[in-house]
N, C-alpha and C. Protein backbone atom coordinates (compact mmCIF):
# COMPACT_ATOMS: atom_id res chain seq x y z
N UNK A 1 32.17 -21.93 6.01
CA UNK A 1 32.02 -20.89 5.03
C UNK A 1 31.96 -19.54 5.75
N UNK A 2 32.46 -18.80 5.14
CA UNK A 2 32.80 -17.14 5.73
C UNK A 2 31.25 -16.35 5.14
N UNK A 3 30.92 -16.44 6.21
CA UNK A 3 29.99 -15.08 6.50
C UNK A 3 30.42 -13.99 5.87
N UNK A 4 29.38 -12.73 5.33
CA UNK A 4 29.08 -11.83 4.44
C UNK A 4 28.16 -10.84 5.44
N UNK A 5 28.89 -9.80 5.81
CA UNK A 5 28.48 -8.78 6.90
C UNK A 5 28.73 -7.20 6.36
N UNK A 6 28.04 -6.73 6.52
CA UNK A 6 28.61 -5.11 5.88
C UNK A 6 29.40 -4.57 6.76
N UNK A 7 30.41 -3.38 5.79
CA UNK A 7 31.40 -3.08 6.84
C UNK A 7 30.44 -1.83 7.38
N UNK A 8 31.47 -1.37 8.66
CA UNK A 8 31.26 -0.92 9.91
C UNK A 8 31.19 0.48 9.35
N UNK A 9 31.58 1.06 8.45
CA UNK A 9 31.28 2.04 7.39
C UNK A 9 29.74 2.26 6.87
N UNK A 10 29.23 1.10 6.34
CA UNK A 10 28.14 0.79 5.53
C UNK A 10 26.90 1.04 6.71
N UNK A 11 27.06 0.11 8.04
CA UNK A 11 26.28 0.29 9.07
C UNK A 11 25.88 1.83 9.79
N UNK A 12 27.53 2.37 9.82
CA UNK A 12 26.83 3.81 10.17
C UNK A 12 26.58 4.66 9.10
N UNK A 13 26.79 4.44 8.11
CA UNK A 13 26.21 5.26 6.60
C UNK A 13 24.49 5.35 7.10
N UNK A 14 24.40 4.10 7.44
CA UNK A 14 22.67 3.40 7.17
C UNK A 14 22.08 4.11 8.79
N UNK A 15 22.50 4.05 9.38
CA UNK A 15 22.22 4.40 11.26
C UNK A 15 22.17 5.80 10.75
N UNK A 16 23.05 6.20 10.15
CA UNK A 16 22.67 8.05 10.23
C UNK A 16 21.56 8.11 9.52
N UNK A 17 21.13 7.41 8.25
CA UNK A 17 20.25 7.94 7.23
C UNK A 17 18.88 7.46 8.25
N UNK A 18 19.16 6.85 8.92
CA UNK A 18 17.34 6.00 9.75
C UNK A 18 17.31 7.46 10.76
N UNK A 19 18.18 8.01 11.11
CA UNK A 19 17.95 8.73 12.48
C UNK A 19 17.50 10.30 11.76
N UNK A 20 18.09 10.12 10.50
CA UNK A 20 17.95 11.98 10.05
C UNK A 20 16.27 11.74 8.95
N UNK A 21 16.14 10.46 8.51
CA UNK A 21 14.68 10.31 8.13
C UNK A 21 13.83 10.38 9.01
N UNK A 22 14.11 9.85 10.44
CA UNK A 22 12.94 9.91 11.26
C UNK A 22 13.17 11.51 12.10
N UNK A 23 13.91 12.03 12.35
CA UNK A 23 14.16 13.32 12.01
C UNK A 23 13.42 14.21 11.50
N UNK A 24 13.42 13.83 10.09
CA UNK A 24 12.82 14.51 9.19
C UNK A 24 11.01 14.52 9.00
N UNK A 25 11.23 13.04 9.33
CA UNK A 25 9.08 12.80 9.39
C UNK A 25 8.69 13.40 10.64
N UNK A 26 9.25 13.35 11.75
CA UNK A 26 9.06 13.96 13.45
C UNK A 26 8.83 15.97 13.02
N UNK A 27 9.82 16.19 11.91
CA UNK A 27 9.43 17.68 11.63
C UNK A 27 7.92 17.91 10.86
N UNK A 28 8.20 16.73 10.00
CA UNK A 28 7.05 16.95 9.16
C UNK A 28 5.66 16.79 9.90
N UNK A 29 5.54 15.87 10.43
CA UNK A 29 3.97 15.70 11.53
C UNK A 29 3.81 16.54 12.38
N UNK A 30 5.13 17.65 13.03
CA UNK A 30 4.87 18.57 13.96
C UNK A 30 4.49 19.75 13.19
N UNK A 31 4.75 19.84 11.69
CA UNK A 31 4.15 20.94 11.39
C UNK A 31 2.62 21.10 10.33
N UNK A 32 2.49 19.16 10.11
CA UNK A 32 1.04 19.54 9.77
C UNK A 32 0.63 18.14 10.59
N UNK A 33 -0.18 17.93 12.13
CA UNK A 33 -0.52 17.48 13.12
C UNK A 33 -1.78 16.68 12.31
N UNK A 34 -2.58 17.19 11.39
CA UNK A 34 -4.04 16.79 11.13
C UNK A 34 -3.50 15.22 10.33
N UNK A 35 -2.21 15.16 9.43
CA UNK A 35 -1.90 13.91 8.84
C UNK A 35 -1.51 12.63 10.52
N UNK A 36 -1.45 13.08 11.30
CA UNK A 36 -1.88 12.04 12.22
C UNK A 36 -2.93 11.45 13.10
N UNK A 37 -3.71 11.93 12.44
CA UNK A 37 -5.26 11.48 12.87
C UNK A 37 -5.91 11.10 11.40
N UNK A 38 -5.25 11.25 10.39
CA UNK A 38 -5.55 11.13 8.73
C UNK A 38 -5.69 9.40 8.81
N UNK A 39 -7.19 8.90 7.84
CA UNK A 39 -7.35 7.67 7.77
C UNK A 39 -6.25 6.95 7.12
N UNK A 40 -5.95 5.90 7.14
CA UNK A 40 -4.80 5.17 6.32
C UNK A 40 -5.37 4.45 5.33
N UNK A 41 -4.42 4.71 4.28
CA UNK A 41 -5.22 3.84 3.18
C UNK A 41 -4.62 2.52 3.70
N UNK A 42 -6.15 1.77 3.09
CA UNK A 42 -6.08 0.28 2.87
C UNK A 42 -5.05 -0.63 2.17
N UNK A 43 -4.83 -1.65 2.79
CA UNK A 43 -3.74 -2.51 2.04
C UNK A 43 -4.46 -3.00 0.60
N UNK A 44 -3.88 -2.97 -0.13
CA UNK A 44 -4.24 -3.33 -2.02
C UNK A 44 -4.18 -5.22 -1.72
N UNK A 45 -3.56 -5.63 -0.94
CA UNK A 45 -3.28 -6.89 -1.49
C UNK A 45 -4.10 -8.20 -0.32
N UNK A 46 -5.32 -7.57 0.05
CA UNK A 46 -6.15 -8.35 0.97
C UNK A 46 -7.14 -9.40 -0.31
N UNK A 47 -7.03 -10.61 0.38
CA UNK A 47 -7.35 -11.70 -0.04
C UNK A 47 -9.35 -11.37 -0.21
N UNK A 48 -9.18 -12.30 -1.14
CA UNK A 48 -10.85 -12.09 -1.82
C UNK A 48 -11.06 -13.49 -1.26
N UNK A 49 -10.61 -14.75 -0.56
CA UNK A 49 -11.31 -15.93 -0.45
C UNK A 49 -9.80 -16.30 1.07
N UNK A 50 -9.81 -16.95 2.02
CA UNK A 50 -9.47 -17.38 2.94
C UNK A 50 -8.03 -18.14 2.21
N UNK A 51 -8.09 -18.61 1.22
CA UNK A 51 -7.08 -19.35 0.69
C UNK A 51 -6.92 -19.45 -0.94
N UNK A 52 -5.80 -19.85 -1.57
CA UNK A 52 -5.47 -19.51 -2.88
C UNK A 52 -7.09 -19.81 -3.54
N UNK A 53 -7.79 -19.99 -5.23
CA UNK A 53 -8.68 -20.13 -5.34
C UNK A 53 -8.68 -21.66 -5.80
N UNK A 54 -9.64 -22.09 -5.67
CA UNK A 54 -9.13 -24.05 -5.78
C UNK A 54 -10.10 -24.35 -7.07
N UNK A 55 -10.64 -23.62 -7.60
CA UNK A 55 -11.83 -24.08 -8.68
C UNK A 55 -11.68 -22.99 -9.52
N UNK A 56 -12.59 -23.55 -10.45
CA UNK A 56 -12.68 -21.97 -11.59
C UNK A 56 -14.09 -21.43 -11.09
N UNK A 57 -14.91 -22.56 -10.01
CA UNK A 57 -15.52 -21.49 -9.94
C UNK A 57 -15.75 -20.09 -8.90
N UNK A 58 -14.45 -20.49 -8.18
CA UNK A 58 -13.94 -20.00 -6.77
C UNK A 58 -13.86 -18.31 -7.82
N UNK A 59 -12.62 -18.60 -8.67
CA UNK A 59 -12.05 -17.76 -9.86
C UNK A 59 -13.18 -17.03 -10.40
N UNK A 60 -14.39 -17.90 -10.84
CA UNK A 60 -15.37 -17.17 -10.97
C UNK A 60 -16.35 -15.86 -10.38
N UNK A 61 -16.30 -16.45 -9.17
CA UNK A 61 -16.72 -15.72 -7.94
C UNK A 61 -16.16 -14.35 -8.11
N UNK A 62 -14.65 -14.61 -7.76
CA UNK A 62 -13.99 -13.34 -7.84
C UNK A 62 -14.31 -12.55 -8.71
N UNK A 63 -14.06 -12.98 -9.79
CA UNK A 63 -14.45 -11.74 -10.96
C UNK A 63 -15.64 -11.24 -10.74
N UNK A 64 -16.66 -11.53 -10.29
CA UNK A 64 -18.09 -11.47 -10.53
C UNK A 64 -17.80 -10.39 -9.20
N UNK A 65 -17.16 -10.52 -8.24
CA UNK A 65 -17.08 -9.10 -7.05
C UNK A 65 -16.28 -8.29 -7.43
N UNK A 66 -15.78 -8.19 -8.36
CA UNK A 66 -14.62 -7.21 -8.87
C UNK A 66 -15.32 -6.79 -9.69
N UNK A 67 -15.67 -7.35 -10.66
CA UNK A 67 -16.81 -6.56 -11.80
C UNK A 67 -18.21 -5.94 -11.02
N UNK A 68 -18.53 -6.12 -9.69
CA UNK A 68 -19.32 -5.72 -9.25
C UNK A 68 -19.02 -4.39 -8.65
N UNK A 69 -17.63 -4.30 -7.99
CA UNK A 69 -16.87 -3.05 -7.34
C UNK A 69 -16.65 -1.74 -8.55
N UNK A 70 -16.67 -2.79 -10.24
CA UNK A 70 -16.08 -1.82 -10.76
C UNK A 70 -17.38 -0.83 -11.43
N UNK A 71 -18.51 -1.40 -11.35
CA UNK A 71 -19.73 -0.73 -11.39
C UNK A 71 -19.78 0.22 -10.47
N UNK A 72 -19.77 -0.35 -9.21
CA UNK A 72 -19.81 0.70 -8.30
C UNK A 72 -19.45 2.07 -8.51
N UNK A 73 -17.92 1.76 -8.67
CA UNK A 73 -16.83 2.76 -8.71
C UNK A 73 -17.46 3.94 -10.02
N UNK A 74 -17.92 2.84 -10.74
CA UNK A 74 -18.47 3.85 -12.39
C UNK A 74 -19.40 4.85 -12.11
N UNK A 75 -20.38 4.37 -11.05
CA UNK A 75 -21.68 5.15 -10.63
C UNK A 75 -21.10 6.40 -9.41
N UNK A 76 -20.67 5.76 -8.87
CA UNK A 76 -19.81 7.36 -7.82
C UNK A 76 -18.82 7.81 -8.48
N UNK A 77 -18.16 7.17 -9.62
CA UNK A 77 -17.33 8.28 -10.11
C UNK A 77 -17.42 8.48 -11.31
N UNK A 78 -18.80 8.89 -12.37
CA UNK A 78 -18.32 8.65 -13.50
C UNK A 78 -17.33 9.25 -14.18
N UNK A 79 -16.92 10.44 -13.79
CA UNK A 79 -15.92 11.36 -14.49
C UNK A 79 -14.46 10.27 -14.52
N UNK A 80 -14.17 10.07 -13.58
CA UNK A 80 -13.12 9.34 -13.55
C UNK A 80 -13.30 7.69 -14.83
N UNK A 81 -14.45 7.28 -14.77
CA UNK A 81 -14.26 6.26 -15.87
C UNK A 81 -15.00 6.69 -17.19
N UNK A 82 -15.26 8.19 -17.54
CA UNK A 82 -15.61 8.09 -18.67
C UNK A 82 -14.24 8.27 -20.22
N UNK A 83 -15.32 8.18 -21.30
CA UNK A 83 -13.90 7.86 -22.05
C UNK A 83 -12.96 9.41 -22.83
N UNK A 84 -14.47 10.42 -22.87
CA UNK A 84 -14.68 11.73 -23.65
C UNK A 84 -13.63 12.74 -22.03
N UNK A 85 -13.68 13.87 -22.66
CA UNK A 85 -12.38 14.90 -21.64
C UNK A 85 -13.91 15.34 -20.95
């Protein structure tokens, strides 16, 4: 079966756009320096238990730390979760 390769067109279309983006971010960090010492946000999709959840009451758990975070969040931010402007 015949292989499916992009043409040699498509490759340097793509090689220029990687070299003039990084280009472009190399300008951008040289002219504001402080976004590279800037904390990184956290990944969204970190696991709440070592492995999928195997029970409901694993399932349970979870909610019960998520509903606990979302208190949190209510008390340091209430503006952000109230319902009135």
């Amino acid at each position: 079966m015949k292989t499916i390769r992009p043409s040699i067109e498509a490759l340097q279309l793509r090689y220029s756009r990687d070299l003039m983006r990084k280009k472009m971010l190399e300008g951008h960090r040289a002219e504001r320096p402080e976004i590279l010492n800037a904390p990184r946000t956290p990944d969204n999709a970190v696991s709440w238990l070592p492995h999928p959840p195997r029970t409901v009451a694993e399932c349970m758990w979870i909610s019960d730390q998520i509903t606990e975070e979302i208190e949190q969040w209510k008390n340091n931010y209430p503006r952000t979760f109230s319902s009135g402007s």
